[in-house]
N, C-alpha and C. Protein backbone atom coordinates (compact mmCIF):
# COMPACT_ATOMS: atom_id res chain seq x y z
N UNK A 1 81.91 95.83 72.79
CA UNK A 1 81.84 95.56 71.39
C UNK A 1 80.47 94.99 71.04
N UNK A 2 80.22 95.60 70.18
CA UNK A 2 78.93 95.30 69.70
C UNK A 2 78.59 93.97 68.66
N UNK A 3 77.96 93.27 68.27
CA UNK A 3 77.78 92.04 67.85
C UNK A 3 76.93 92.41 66.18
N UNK A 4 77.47 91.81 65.49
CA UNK A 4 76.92 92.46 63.93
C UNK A 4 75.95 90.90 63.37
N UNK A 5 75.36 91.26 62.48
CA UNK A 5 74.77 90.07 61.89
C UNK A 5 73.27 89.58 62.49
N UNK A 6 72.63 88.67 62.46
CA UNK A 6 71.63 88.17 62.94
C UNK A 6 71.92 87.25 64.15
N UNK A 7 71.02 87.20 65.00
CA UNK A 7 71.53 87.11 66.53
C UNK A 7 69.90 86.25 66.80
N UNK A 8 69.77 85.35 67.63
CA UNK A 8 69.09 84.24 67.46
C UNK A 8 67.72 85.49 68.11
N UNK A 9 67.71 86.21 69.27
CA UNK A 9 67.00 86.54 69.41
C UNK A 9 66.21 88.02 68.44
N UNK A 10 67.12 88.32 67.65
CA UNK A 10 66.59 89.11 66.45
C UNK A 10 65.75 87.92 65.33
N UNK A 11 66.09 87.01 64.86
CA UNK A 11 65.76 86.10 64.14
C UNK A 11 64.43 85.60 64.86
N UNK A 12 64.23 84.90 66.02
CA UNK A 12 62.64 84.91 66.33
C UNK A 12 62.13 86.22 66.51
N UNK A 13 62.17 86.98 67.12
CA UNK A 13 61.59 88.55 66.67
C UNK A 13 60.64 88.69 65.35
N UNK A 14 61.63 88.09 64.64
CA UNK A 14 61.26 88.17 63.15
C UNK A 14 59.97 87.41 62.93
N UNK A 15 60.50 86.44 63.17
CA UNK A 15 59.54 85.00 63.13
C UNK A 15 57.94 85.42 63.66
N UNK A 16 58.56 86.10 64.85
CA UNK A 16 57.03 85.86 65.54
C UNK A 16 56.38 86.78 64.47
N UNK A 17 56.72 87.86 64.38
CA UNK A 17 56.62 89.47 63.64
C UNK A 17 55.88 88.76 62.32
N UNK A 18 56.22 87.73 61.36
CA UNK A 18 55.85 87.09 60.23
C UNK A 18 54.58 86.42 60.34
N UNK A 19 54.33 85.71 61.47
CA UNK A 19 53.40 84.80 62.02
C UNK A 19 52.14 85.93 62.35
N UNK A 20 52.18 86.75 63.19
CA UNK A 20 51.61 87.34 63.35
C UNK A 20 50.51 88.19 62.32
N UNK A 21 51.72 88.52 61.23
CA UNK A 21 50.74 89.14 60.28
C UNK A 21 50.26 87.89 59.63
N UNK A 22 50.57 86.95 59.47
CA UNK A 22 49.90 86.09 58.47
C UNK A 22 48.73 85.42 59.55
N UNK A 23 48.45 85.15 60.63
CA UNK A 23 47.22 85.10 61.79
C UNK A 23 46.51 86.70 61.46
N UNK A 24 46.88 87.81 61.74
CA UNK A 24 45.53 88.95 61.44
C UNK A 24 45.36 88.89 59.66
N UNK A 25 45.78 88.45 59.04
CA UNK A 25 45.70 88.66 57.28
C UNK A 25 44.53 87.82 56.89
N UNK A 26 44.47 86.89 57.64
CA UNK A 26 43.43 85.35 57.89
C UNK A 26 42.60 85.74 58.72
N UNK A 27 41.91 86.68 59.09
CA UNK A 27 40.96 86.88 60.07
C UNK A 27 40.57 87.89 59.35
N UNK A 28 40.79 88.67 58.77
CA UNK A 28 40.01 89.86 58.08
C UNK A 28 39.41 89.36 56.43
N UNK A 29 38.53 90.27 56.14
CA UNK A 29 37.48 89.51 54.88
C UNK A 29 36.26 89.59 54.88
N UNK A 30 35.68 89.64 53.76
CA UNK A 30 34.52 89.92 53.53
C UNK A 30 33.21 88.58 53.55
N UNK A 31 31.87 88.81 53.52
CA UNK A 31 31.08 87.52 53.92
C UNK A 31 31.62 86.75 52.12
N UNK A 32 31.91 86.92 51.51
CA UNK A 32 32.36 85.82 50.46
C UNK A 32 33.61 85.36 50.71
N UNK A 33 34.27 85.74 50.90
CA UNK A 33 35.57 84.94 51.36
C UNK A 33 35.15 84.56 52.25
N UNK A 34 34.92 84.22 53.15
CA UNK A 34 34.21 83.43 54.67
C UNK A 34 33.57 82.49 54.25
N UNK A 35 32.50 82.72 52.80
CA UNK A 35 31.76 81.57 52.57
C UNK A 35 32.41 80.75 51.30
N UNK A 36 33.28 81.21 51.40
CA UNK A 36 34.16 80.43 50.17
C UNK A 36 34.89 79.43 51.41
N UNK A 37 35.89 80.17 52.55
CA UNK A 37 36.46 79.39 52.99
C UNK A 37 35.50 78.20 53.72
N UNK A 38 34.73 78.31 54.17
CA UNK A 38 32.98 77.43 55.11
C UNK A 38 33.08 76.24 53.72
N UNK A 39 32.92 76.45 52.64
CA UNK A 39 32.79 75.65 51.70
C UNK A 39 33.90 74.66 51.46
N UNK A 40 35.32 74.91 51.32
CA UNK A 40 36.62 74.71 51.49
C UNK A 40 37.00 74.17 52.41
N UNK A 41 36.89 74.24 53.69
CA UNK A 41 36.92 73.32 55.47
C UNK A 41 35.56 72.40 55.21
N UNK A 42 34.65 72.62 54.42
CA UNK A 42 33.39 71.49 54.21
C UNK A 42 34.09 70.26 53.29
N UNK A 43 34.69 70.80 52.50
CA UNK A 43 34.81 70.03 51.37
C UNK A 43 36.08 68.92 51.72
N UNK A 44 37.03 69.66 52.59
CA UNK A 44 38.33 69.58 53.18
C UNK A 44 37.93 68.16 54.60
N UNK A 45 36.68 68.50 54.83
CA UNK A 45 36.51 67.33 56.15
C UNK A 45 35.40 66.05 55.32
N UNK A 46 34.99 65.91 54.02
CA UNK A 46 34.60 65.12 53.35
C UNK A 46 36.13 64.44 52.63
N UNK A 47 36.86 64.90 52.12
CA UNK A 47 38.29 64.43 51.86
C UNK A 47 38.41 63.55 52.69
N UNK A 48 38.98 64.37 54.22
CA UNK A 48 39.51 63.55 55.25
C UNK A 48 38.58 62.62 55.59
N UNK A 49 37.44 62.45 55.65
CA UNK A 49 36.35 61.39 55.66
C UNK A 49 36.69 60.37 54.88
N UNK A 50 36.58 61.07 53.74
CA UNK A 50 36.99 59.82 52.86
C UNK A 50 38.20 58.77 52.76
N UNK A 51 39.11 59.54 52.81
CA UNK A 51 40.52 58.91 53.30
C UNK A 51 40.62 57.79 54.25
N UNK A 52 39.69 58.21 55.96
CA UNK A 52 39.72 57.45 56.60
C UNK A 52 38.84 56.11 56.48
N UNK A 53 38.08 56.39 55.61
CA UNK A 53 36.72 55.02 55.02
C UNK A 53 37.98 54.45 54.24
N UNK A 54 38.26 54.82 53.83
CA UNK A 54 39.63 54.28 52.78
C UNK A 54 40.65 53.37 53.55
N UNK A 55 40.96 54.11 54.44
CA UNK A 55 42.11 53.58 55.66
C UNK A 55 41.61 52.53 56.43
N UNK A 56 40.24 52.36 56.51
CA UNK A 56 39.29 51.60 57.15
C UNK A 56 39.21 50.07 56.26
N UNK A 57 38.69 50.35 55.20
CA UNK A 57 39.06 49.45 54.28
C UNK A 57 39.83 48.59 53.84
N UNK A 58 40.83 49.41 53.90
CA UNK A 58 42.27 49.15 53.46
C UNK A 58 42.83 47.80 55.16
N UNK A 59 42.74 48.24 55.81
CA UNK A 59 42.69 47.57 57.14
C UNK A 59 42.01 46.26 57.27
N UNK A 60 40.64 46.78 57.24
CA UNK A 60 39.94 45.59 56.98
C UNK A 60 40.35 44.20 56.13
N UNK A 61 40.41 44.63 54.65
CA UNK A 61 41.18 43.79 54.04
C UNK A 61 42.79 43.31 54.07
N UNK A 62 43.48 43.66 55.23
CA UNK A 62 44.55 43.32 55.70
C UNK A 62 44.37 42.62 56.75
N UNK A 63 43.11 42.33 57.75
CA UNK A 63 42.93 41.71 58.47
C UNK A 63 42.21 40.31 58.12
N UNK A 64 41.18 40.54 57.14
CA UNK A 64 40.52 39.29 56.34
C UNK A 64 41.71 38.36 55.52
N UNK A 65 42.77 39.20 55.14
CA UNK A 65 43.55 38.47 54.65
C UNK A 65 44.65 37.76 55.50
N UNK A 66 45.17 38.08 56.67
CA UNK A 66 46.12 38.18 57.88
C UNK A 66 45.07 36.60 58.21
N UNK A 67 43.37 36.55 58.63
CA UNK A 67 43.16 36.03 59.23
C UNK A 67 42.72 34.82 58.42
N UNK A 68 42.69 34.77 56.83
CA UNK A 68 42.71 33.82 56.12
C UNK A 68 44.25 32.92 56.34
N UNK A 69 45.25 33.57 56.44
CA UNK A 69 46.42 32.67 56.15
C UNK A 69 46.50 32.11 57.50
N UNK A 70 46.35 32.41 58.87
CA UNK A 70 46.18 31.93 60.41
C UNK A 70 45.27 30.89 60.26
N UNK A 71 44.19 31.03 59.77
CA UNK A 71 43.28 30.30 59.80
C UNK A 71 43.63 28.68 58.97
N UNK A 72 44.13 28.54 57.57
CA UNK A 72 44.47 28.29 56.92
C UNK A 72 45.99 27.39 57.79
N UNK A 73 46.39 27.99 58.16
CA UNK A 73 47.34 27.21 59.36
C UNK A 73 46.94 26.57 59.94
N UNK A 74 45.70 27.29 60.75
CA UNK A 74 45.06 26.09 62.17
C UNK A 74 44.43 25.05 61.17
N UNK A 75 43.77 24.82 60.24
CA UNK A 75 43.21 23.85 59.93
C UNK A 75 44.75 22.62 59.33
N UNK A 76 45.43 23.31 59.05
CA UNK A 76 46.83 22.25 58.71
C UNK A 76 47.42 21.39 60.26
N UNK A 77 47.00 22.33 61.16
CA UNK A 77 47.66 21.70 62.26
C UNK A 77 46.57 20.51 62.66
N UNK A 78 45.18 21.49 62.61
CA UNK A 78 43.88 20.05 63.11
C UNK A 78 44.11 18.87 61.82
N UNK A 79 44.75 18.67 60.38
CA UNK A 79 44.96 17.51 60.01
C UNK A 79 46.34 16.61 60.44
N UNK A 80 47.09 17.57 61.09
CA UNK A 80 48.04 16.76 61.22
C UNK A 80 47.84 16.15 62.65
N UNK A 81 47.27 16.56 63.22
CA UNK A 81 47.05 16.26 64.94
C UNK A 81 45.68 14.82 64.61
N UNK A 82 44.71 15.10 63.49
CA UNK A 82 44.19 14.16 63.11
C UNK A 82 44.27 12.73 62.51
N UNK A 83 45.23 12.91 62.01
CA UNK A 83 46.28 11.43 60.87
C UNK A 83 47.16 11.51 61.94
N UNK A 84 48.30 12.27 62.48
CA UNK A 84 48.90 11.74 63.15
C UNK A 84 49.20 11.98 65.29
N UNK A 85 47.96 11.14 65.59
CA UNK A 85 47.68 11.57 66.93
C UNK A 85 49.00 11.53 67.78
N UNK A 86 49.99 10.90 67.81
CA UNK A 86 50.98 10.58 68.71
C UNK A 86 51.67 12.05 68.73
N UNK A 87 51.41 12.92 67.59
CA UNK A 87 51.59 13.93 67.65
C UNK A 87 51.07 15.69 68.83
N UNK A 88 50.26 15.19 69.11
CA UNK A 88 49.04 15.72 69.31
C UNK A 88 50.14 16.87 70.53
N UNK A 89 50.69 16.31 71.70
CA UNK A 89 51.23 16.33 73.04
C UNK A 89 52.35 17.71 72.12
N UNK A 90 53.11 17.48 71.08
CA UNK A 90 53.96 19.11 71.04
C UNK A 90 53.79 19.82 70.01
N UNK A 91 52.13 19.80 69.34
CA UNK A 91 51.12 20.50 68.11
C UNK A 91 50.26 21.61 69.09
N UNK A 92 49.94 20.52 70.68
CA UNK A 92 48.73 21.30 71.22
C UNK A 92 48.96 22.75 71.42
N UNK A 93 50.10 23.47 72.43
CA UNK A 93 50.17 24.39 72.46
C UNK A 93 50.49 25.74 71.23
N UNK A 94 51.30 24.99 70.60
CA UNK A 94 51.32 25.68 68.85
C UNK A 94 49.83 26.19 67.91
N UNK A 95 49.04 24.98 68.43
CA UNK A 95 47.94 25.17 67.29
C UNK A 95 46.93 26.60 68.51
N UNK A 96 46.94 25.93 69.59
CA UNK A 96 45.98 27.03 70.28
C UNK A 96 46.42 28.20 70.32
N UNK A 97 47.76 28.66 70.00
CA UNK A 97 48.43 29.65 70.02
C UNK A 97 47.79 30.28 68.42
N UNK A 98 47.87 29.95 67.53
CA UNK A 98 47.57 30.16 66.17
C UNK A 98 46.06 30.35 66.31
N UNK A 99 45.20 29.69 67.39
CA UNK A 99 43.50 29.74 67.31
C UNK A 99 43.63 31.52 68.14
N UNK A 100 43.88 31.60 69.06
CA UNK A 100 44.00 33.19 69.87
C UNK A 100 44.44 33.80 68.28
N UNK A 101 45.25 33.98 67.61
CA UNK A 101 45.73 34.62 66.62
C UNK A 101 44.57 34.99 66.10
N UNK A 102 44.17 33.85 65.51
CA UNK A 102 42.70 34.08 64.65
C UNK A 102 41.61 35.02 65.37
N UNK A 103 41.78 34.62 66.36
CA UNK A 103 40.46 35.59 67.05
C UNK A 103 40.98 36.86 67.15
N UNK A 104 41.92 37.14 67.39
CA UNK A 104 42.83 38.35 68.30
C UNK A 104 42.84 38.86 66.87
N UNK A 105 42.61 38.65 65.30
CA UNK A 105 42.87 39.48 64.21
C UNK A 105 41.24 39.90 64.02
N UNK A 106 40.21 39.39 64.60
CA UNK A 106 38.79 40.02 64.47
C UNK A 106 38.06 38.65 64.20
N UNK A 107 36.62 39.15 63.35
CA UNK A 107 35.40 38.23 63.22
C UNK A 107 35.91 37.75 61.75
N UNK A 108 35.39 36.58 61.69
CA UNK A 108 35.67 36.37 60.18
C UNK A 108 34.64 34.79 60.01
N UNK A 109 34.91 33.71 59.05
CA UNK A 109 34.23 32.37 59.00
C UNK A 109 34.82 31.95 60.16
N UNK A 110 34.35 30.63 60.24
CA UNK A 110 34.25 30.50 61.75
C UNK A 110 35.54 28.93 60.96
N UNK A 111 35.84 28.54 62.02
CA UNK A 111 37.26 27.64 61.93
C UNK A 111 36.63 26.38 61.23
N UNK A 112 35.67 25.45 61.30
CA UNK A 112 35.26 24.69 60.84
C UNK A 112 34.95 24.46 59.45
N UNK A 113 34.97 25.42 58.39
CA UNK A 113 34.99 25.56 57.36
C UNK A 113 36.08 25.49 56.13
N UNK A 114 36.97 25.26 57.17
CA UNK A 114 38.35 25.57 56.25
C UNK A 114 38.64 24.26 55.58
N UNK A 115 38.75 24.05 54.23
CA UNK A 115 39.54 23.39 53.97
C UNK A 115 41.05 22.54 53.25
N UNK A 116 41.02 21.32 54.01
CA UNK A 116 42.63 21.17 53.87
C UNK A 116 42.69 19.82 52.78
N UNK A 117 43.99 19.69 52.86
CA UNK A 117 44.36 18.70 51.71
C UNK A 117 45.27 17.29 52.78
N UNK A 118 44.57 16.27 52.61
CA UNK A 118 44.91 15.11 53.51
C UNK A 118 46.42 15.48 54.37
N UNK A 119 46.65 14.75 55.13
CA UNK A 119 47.90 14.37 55.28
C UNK A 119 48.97 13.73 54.91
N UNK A 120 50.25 14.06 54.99
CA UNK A 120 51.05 12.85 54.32
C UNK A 120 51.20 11.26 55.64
N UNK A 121 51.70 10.51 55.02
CA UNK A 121 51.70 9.65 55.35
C UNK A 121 52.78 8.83 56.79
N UNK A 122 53.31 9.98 56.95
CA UNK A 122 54.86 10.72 57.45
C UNK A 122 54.60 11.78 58.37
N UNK A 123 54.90 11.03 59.82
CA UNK A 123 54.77 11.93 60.85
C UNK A 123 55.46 13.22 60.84
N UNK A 124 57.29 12.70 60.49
CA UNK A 124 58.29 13.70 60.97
C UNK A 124 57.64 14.40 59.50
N UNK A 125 57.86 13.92 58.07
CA UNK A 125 57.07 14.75 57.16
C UNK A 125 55.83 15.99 57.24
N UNK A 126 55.12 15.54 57.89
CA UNK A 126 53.98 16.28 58.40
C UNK A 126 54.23 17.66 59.22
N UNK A 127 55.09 17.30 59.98
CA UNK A 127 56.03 18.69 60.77
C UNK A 127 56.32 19.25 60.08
N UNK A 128 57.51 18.70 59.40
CA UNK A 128 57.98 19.44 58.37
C UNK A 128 57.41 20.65 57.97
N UNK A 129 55.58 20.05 57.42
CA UNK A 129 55.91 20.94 56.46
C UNK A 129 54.64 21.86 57.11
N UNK A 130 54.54 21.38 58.74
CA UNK A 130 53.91 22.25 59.20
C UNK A 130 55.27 23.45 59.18
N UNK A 131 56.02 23.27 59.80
CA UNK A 131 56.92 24.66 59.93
C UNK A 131 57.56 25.04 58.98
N UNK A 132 57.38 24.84 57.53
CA UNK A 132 57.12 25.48 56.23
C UNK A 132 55.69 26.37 56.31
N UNK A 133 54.95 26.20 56.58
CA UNK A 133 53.66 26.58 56.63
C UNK A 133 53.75 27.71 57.38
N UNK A 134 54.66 27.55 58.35
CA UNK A 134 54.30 28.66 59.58
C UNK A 134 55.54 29.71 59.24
N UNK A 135 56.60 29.67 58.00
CA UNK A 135 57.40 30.18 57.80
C UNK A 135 56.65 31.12 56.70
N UNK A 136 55.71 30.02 56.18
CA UNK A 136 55.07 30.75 54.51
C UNK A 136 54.36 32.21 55.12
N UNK A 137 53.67 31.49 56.59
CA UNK A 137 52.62 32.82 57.33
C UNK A 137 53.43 33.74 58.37
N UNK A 138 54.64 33.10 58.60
CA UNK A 138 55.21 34.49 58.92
C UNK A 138 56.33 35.83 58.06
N UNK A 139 56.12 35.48 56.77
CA UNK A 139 56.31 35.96 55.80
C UNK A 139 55.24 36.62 55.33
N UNK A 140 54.21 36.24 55.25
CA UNK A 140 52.90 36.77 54.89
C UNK A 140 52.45 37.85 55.97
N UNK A 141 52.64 37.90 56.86
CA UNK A 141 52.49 38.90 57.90
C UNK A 141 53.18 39.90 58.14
N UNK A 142 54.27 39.47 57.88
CA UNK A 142 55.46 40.85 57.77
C UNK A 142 55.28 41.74 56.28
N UNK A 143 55.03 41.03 55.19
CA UNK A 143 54.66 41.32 54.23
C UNK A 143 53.86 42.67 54.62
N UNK A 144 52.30 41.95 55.09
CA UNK A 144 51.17 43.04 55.42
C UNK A 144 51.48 43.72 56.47
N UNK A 145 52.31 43.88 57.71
CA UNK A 145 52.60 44.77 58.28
C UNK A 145 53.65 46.33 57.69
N UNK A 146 53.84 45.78 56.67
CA UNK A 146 54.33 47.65 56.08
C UNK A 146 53.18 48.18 55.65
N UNK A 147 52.30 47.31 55.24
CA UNK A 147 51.36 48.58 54.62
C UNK A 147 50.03 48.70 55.62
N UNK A 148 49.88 48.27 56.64
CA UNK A 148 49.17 48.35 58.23
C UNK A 148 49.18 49.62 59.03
N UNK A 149 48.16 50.08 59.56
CA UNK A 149 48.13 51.35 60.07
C UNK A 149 48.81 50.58 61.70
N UNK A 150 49.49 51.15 62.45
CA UNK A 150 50.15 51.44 63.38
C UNK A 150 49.81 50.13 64.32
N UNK A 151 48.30 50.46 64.99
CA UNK A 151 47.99 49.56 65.58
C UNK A 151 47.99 48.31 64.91
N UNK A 152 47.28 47.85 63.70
CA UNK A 152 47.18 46.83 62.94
C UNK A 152 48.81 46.08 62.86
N UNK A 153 49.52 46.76 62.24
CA UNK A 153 51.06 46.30 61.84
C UNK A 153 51.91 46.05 63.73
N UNK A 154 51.51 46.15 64.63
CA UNK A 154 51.93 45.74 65.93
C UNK A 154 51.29 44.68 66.12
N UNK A 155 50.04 44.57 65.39
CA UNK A 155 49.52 43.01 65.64
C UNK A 155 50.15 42.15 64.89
N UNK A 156 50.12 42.16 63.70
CA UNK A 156 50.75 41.18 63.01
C UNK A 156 52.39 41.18 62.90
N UNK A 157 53.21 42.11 63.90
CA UNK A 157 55.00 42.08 64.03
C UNK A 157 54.56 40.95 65.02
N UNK A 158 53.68 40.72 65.92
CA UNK A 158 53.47 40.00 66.99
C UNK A 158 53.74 38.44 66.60
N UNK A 159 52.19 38.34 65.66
CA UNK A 159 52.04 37.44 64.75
C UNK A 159 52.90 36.72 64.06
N UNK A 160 54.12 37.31 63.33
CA UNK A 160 54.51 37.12 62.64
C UNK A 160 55.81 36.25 63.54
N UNK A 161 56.08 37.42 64.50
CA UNK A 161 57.21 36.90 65.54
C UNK A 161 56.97 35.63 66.42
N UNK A 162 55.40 34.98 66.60
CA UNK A 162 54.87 33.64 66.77
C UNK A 162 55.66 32.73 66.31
N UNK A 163 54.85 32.84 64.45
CA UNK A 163 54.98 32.35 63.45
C UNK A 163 56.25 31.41 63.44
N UNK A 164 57.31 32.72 63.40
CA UNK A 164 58.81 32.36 63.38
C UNK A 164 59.34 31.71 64.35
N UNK A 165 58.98 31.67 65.73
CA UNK A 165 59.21 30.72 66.71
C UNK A 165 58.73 29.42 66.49
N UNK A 166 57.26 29.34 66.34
CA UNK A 166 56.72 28.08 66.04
C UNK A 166 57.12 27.53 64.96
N UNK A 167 57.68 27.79 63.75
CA UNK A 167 58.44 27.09 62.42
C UNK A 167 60.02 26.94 63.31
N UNK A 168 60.35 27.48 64.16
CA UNK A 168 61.82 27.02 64.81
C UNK A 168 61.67 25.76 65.97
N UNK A 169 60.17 25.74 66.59
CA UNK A 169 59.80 24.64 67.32
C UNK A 169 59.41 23.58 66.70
N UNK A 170 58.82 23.38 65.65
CA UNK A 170 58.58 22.40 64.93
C UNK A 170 59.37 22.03 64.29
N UNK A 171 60.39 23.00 63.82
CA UNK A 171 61.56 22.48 63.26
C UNK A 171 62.26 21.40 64.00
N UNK A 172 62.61 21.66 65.30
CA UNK A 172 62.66 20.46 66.18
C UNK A 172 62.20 19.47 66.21
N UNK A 173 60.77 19.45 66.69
CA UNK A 173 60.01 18.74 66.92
C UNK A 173 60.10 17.97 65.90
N UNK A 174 60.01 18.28 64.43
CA UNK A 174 60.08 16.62 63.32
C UNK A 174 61.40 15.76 63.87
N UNK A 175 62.70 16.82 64.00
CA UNK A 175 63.86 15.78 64.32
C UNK A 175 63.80 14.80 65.60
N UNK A 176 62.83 15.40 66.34
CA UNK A 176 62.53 14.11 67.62
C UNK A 176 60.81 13.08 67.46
N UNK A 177 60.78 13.69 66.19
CA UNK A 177 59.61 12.62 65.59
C UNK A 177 59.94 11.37 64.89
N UNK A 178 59.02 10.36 65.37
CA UNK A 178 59.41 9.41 64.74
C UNK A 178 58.73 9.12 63.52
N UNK A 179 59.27 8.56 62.52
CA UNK A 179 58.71 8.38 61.21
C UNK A 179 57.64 7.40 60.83
């Protein structure tokens, strides 16, 4: 018995059969169509040029901004480690963790420049609102990781996933601070 209808290997048959003419249909032509298309693949790789200066950009200013709010952190941690030294022993590894961040997002002002707004007067306070701070920047990072090209947005899921640990360690850390 014979089999009626379209049959998978009649159906690519086809396919290829379609492909084929549309590959020799694209190869035949005269020197103006050739120099129409030369003009068209010219114009077509200035686009894509452009796009990627764009994408470049676009990056860039996701990283200047990524490395403003890190930055902007570490200088909150150097006032609180400053007003309140007894602190210093479970800030240290947190804050150097946040300094690699900064570097690990590129070149930018250099850390000494940043500035902060005193301390409060209030050790366990001071925690506090460091791991508010580090909640504000790991929000801010996830934020900019949707609109991050691939590599970029794996840095800052990284970042961000810090962030959220260190606002859960400090969260601690105020409740075994003394006031």
């Amino acid at each position: 018995m014979r089999r009626t209808g379209t049959t998978r290997r009649g159906a690519l048959t086809a396919t290829g059969a379609i492909a084929m003419g549309a590959v020799l249909a694209g190869c035949g032509g005269g020197d103006d169509e050739s120099a129409g298309r030369k003009g068209s693949a010219r114009a077509g790789a200035r686009t894509a040029a452009d796009r990627s200066s764009a994408g470049r950009a676009a990056e860039t200013s996701l990283r200047v901004k990524a490395r403003s709010v890190s930055t902007s952190l570490f200088a909150q941690y150097e006032t609180v480690v400053r007003t309140h030294p007894a602190t210093t022993a479970g800030l240290a590894p947190l804050r150097d963790a946040v300094r690699a961040h900064i570097t690990a997002l590129g070149p930018g002002d250099a850390l000494g420049f940043v500035r902060t707004r005193p301390g409060t007067g209030d050790a366990r306070a001071a925690v506090r609102e460091l791991a508010a701070a580090e909640r504000r920047a790991a929000a801010s990072h996830t934020e900019a990781l949707m609109k991050a090209p691939p590599e970029l947005a794996r840095l800052l899921a990284s970042v961000a996933a810090a962030a959220s640990a260190h606002a859960y360690l400090l969260t601690e850390l105020a409740k075994e601070t003394k006031a």
